[in-house]
N, C-alpha and C. Protein backbone atom coordinates (compact mmCIF):
# COMPACT_ATOMS: atom_id res chain seq x y z
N UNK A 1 106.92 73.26 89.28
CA UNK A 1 107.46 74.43 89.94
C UNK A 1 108.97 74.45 89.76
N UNK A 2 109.35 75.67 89.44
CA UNK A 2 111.03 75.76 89.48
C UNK A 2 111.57 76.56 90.80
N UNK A 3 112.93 76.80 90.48
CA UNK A 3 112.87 77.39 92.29
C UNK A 3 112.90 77.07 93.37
N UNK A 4 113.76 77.58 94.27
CA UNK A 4 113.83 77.00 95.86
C UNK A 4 112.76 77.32 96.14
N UNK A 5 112.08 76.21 97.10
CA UNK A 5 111.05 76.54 97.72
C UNK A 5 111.29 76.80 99.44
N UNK A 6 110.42 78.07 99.78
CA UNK A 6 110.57 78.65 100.21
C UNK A 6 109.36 78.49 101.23
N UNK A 7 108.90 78.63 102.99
CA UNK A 7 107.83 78.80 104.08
C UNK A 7 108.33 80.23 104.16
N UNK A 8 107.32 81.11 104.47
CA UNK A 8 107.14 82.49 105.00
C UNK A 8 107.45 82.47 106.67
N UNK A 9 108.08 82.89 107.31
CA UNK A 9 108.53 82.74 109.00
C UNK A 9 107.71 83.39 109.20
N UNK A 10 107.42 84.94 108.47
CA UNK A 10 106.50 85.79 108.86
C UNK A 10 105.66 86.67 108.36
N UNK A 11 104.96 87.23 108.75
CA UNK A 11 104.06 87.87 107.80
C UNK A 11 104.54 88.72 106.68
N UNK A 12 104.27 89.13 105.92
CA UNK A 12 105.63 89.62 104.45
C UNK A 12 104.75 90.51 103.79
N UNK A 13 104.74 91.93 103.64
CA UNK A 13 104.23 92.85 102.35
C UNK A 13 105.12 92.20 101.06
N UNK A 14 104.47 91.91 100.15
CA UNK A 14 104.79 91.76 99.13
C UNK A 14 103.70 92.44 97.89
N UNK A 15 103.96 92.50 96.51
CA UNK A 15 103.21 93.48 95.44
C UNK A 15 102.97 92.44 94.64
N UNK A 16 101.69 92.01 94.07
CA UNK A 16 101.19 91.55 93.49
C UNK A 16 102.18 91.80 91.64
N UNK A 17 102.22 90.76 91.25
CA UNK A 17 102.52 90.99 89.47
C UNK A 17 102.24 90.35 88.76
N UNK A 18 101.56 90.90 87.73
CA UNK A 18 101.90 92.37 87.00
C UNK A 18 100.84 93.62 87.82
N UNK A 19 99.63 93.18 88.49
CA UNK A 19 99.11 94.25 88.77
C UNK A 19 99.13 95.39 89.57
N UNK A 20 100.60 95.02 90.48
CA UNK A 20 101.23 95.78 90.99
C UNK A 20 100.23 96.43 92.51
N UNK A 21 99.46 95.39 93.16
CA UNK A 21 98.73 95.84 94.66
C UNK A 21 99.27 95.03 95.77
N UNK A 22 99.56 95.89 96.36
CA UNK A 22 100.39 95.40 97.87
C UNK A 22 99.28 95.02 98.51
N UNK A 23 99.75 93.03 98.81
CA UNK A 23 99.41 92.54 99.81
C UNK A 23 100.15 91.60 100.94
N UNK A 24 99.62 91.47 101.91
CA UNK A 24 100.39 91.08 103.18
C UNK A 24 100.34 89.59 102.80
N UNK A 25 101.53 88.60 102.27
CA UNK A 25 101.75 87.39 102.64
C UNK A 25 100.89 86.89 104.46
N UNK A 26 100.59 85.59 104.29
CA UNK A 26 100.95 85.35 106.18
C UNK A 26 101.99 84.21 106.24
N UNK A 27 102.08 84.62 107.17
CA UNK A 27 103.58 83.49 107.89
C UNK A 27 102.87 81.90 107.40
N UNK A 28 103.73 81.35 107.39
CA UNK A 28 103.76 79.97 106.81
C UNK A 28 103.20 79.67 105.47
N UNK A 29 103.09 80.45 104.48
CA UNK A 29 102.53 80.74 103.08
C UNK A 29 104.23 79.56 102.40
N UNK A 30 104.02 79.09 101.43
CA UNK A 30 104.86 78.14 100.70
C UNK A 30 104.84 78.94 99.69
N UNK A 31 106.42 78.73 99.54
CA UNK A 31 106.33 80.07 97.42
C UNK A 31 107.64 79.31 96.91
N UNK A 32 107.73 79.81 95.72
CA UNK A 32 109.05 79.39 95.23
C UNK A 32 109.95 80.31 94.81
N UNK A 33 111.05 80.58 94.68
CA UNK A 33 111.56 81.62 94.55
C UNK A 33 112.06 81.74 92.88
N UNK A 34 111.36 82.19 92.08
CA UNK A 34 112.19 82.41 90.66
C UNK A 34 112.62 83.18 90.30
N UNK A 35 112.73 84.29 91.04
CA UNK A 35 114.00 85.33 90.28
C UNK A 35 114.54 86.17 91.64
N UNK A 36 115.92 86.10 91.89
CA UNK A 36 116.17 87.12 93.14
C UNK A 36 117.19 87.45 92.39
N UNK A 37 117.10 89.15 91.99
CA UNK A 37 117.91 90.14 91.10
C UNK A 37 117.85 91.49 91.52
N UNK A 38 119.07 91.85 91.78
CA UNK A 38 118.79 93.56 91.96
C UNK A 38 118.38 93.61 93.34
N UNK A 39 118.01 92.54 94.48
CA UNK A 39 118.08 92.78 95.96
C UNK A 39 116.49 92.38 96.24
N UNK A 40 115.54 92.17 95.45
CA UNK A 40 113.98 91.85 95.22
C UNK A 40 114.09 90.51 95.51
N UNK A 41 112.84 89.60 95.26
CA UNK A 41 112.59 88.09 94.98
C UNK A 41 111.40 88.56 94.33
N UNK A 42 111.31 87.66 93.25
CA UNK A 42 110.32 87.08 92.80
C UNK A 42 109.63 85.78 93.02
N UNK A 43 108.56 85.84 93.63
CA UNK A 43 107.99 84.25 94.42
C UNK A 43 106.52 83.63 93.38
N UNK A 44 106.58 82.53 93.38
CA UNK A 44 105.30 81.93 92.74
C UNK A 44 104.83 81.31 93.76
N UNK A 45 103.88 81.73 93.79
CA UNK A 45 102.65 81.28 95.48
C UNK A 45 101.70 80.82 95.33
N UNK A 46 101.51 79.56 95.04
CA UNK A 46 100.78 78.78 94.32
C UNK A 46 99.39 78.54 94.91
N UNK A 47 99.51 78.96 96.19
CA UNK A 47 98.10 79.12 97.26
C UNK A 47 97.21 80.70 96.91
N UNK A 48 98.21 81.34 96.03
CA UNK A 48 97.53 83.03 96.12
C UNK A 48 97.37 82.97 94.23
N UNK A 49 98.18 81.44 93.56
CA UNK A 49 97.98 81.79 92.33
C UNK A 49 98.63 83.01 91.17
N UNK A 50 99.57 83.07 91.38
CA UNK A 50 100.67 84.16 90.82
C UNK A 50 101.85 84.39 91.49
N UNK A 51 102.71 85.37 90.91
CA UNK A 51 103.83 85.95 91.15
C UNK A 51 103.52 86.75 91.86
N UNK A 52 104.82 87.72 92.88
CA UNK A 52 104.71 88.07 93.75
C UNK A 52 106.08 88.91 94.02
N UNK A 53 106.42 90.14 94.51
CA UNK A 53 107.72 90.40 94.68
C UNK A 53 107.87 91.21 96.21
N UNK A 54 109.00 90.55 96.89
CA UNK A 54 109.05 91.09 97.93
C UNK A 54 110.54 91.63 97.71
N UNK A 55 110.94 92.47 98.94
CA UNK A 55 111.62 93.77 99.10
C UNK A 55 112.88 93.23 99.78
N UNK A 56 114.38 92.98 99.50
CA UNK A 56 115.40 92.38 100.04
C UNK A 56 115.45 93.39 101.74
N UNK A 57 114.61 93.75 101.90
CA UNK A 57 114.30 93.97 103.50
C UNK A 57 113.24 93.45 104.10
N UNK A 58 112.58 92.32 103.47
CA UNK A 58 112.00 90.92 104.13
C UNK A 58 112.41 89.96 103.82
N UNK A 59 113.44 89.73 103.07
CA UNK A 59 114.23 88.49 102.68
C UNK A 59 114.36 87.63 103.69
N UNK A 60 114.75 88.32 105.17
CA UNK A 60 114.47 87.19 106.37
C UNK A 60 113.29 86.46 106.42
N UNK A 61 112.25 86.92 105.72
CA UNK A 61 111.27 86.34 105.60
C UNK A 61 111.04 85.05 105.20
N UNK A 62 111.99 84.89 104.10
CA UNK A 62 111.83 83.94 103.56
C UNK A 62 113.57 83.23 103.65
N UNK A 63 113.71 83.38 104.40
CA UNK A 63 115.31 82.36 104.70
C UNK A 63 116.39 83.04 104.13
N UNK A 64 116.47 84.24 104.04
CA UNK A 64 117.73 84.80 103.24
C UNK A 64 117.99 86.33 104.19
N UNK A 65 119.48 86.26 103.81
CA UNK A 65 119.77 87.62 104.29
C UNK A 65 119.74 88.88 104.19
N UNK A 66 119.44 89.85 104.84
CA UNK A 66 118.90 91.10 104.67
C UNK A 66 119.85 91.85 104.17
N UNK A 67 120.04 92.45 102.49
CA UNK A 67 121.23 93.14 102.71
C UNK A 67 120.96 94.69 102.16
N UNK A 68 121.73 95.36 102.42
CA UNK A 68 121.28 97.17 102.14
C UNK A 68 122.61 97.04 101.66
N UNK A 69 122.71 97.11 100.06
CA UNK A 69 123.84 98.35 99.86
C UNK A 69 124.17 99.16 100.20
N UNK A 70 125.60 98.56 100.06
CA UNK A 70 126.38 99.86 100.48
C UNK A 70 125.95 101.02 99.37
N UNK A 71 126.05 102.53 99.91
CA UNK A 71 126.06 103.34 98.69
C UNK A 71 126.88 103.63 97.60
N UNK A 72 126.14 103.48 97.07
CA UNK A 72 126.74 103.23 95.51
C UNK A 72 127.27 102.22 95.16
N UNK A 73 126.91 101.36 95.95
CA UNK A 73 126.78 99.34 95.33
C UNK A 73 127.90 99.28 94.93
N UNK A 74 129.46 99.68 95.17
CA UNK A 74 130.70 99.53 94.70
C UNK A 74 130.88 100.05 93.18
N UNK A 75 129.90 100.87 92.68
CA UNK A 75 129.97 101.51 91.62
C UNK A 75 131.11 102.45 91.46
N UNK A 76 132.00 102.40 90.67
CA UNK A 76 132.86 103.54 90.54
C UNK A 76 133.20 104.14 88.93
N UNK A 77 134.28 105.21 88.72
CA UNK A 77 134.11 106.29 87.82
C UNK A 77 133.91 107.66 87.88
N UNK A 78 133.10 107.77 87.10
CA UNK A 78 132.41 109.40 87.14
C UNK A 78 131.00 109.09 87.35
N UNK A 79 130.08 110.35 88.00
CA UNK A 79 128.95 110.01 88.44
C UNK A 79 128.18 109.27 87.42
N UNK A 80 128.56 109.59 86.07
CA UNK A 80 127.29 109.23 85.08
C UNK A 80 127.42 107.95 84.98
N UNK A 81 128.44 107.44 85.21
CA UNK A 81 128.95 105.65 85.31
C UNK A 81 128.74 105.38 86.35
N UNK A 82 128.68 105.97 87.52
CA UNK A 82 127.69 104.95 88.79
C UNK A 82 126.29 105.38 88.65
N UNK A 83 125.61 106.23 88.01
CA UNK A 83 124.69 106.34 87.48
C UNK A 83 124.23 105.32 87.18
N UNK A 84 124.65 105.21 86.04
CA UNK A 84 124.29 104.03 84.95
C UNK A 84 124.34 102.56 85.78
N UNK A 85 125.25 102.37 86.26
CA UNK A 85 125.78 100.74 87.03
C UNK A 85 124.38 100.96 87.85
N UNK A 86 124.04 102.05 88.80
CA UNK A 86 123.04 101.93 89.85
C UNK A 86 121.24 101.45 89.21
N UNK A 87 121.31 101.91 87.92
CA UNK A 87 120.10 101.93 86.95
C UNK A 87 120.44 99.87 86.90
N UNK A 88 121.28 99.81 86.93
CA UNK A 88 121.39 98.37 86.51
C UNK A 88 121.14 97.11 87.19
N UNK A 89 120.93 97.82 88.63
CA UNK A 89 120.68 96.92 89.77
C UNK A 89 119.34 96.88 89.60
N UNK A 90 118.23 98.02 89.01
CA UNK A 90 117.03 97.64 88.83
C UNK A 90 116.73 96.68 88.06
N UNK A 91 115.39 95.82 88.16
CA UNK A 91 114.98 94.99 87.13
C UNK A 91 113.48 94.19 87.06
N UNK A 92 112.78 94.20 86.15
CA UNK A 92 111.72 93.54 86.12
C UNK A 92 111.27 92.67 87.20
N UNK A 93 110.39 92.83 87.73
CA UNK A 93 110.37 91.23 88.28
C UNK A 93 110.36 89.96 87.50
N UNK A 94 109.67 90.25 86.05
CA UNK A 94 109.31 88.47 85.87
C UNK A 94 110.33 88.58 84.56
N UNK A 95 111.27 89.23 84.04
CA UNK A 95 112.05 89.12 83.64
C UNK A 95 113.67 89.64 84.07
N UNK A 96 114.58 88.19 83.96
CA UNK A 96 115.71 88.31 84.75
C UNK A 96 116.78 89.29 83.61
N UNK A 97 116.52 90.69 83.37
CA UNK A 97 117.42 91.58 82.72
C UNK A 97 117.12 92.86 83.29
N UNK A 98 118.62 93.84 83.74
CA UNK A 98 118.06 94.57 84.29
C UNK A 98 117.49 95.66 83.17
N UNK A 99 117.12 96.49 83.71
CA UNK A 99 115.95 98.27 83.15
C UNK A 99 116.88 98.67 82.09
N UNK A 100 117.99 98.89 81.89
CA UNK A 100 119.11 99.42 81.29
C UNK A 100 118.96 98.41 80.11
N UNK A 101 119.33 97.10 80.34
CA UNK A 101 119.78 96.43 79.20
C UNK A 101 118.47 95.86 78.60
N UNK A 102 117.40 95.98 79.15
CA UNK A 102 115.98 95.75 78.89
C UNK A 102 115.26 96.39 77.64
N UNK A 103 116.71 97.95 77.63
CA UNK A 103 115.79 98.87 76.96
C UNK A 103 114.30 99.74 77.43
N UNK A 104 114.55 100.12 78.74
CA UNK A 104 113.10 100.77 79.74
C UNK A 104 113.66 102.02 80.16
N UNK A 105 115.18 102.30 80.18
CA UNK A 105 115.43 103.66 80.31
C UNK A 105 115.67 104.20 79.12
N UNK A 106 115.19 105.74 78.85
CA UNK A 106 115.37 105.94 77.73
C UNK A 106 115.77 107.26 77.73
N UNK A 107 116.59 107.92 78.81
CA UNK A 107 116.82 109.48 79.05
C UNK A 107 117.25 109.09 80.53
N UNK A 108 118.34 109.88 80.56
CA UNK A 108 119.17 109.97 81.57
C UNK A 108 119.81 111.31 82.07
N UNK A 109 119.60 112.49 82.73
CA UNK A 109 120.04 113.86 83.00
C UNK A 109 120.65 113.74 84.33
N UNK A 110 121.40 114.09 84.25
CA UNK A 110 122.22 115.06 85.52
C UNK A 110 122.17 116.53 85.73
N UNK A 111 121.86 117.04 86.44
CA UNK A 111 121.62 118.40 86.68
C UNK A 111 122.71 119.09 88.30
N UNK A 112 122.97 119.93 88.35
CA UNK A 112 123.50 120.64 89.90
C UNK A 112 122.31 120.96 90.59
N UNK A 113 121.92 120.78 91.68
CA UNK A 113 121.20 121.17 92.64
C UNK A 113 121.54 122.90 93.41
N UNK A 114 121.09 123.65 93.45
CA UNK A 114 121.66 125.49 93.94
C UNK A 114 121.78 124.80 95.33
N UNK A 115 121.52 124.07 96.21
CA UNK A 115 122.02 124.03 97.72
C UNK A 115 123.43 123.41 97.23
N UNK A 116 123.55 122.46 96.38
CA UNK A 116 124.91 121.63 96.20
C UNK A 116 124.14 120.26 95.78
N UNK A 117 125.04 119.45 95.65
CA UNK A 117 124.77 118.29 94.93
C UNK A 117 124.46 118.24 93.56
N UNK A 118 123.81 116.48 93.35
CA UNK A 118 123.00 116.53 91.87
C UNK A 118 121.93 116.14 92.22
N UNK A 119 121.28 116.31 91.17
CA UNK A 119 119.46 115.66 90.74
C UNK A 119 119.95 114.87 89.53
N UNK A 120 119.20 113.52 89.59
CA UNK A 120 119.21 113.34 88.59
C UNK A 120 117.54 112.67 88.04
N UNK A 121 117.48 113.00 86.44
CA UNK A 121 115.99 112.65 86.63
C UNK A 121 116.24 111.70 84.75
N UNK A 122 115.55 110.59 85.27
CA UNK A 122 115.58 109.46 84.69
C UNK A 122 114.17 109.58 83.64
N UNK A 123 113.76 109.17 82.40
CA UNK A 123 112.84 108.70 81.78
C UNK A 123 112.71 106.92 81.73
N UNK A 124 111.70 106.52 81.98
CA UNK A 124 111.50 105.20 81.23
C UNK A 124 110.19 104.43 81.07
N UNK A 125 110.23 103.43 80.32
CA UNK A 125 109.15 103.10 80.39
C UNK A 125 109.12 101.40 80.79
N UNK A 126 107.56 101.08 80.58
CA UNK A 126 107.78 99.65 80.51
C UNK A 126 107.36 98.54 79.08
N UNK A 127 107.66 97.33 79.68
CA UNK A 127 107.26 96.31 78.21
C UNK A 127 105.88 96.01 78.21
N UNK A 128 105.02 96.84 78.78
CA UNK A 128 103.77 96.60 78.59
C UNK A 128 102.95 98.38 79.07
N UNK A 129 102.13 98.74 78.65
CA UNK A 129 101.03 99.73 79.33
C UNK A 129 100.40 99.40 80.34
N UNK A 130 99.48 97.97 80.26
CA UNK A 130 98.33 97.92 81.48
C UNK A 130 99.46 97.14 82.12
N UNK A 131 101.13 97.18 82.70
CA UNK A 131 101.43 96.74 83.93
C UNK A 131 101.54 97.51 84.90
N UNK A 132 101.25 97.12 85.95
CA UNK A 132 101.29 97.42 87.35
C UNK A 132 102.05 97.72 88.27
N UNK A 133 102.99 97.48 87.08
CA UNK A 133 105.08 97.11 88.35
C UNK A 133 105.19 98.73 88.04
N UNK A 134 104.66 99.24 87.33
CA UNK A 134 105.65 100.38 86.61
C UNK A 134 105.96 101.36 87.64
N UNK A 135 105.19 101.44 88.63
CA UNK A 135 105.56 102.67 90.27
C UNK A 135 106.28 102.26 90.86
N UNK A 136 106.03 100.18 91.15
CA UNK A 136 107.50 99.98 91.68
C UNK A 136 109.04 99.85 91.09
N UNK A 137 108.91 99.85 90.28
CA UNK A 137 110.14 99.74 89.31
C UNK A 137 110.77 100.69 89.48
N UNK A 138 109.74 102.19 89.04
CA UNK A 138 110.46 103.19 88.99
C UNK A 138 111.06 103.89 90.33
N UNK A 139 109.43 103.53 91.56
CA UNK A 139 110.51 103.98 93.00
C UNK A 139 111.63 103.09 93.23
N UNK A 140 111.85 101.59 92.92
CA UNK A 140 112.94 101.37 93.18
C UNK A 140 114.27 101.90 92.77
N UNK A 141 114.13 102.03 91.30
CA UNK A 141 115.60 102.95 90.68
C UNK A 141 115.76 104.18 91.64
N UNK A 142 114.54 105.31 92.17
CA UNK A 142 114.94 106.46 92.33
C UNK A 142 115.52 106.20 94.05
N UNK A 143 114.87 104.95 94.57
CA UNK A 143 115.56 104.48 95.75
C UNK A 143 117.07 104.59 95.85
N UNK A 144 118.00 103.52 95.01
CA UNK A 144 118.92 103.31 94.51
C UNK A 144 119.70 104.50 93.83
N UNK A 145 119.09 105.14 93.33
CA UNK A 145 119.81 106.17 93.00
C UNK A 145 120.42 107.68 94.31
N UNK A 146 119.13 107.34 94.69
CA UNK A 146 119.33 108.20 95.96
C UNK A 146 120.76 107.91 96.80
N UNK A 147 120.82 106.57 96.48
CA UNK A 147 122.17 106.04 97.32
C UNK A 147 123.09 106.13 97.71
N UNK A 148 123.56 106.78 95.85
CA UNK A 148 124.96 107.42 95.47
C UNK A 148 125.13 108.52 96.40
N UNK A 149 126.57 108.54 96.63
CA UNK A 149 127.07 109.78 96.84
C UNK A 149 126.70 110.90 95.96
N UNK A 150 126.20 112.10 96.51
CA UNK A 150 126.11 113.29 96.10
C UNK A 150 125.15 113.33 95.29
N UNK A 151 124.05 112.45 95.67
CA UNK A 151 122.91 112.71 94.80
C UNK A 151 121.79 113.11 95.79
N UNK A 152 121.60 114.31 95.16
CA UNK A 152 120.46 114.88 96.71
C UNK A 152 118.93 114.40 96.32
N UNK A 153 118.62 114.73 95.42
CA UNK A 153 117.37 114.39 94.33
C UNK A 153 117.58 113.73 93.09
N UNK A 154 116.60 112.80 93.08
CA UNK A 154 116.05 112.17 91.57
C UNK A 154 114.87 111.65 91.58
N UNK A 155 114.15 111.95 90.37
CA UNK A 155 113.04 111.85 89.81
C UNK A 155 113.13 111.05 88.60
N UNK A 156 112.16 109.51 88.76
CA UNK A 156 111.96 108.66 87.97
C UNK A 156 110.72 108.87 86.97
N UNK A 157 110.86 109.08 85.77
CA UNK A 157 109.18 109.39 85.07
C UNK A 157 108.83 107.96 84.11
N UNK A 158 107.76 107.67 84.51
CA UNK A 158 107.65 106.70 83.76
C UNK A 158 107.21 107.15 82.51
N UNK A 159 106.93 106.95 81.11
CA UNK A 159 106.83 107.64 79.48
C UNK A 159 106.37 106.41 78.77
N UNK A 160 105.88 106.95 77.73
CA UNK A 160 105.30 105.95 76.76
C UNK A 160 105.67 105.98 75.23
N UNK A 161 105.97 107.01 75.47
CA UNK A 161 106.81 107.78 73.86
C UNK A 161 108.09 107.15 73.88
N UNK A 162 108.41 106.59 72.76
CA UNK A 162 107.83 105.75 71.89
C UNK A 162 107.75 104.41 72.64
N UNK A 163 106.79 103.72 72.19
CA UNK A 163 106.61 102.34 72.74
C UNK A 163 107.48 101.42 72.91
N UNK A 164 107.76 100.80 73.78
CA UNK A 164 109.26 99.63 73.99
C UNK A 164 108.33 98.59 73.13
N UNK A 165 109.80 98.11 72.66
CA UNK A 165 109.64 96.65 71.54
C UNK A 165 110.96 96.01 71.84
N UNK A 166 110.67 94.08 71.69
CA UNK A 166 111.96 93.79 72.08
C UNK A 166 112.93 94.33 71.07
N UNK A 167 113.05 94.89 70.23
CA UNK A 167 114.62 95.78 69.30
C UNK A 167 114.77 96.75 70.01
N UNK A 168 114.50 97.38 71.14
CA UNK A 168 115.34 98.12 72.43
C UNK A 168 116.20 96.98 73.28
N UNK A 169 116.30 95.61 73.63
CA UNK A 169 116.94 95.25 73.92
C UNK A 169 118.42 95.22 73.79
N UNK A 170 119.17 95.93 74.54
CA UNK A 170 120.82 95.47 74.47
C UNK A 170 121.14 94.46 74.05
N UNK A 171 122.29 94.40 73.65
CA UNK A 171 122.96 93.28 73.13
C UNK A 171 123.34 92.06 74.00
N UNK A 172 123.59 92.65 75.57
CA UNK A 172 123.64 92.28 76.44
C UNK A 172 122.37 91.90 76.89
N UNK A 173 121.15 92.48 77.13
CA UNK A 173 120.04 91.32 77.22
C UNK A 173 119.52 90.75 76.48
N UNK A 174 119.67 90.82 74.93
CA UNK A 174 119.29 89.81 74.47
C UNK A 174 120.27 88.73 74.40
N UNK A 175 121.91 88.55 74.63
CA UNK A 175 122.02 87.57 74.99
C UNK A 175 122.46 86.49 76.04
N UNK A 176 121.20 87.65 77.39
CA UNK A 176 120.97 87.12 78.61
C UNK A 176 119.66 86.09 78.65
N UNK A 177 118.86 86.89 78.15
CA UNK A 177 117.58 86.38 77.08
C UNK A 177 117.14 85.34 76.49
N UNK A 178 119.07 84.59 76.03
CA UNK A 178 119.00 83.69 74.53
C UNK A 178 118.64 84.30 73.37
N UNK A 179 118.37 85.41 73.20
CA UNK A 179 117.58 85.68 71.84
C UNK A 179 118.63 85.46 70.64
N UNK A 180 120.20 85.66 71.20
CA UNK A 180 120.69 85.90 70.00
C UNK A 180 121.61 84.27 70.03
């Protein structure tokens, strides 16, 4: 096992991965923690037999502090650059790179909203078809995005056109990766 290991204080929704079905941890469950990125954990729960990702608003759960960005995560610029920075806080669970440098977003719009504000509506996909993360992934970005200032609406679509391959990887995750 790698990873702090971690007792559950309390009972914990967490999402199954890759198949992506929410189930309730119980309190005193033992996990390890291998990836905490982007405000998530990723846990290996060796009693349930897989990975596991819970929501940095049960992090008390597991011995850590609860934190809510601030809006717009200290992102600054022009919107399309806290845009982008906010896309970056998302990330795989079982891989430590975020959505952006992953190569999973693949369309990015800004639009005006007629009450005021923006919409913004995101394309992406994932590194696999039959995974399961792909609703949470994507509500998490449109979470996060919501965050920003002056963003009234956004809509995350997940797409399949054209298929991700690792040569969408950034330069930057692949050499977060090691690849290069």
């Amino acid at each position: 096992m790698s990873g702090e290991q971690v007792q559950l204080s309390r009972d914990c929704e967490a999402v199954e991965i890759p198949a992506g079905h929410t189930i309730s941890l119980p309190q005193g469950t033992v996990a390890y923690i291998t990836q905490s990125l982007g405000g998530s954990y990723t846990l290996q729960v060796p009693s349930y037999g897989g990975l596991y990702r819970i929501n940095s608003g049960d992090a008390d759960a597991i011995g850590k502090e609860v934190s809510t960005p601030a809006a717009g995560s200290g992102a600054t610029g022009d919107l399309e650059s806290q845009v982008w920075a906010q896309l970056k806080t998302c990330y795989d669970p079982e891989i430590p790179v975020n959505i952006v440098d992953l190569g999973l977003v693949y369309d990015m719009q800004i639009a005006d909203v007629p009450e005021g504000g923006k919409r913004v509506d995101v394309k992406m996909t994932l590194t696999a078809p039959g995974c399961g993360m792909g609703g949470h992934i994507a509500s998490d970005a449109r979470s996060k995005l919501l965050d920003l200032p002056g963003i009234e609406d956004a809509e995350v679509e997940v797409v399949w056109d054209p298929p991700w391959s690792p040569q969408m990887i950034t330069p930057e995750g692949r050499q977060l990766l090691g690849m290069d």
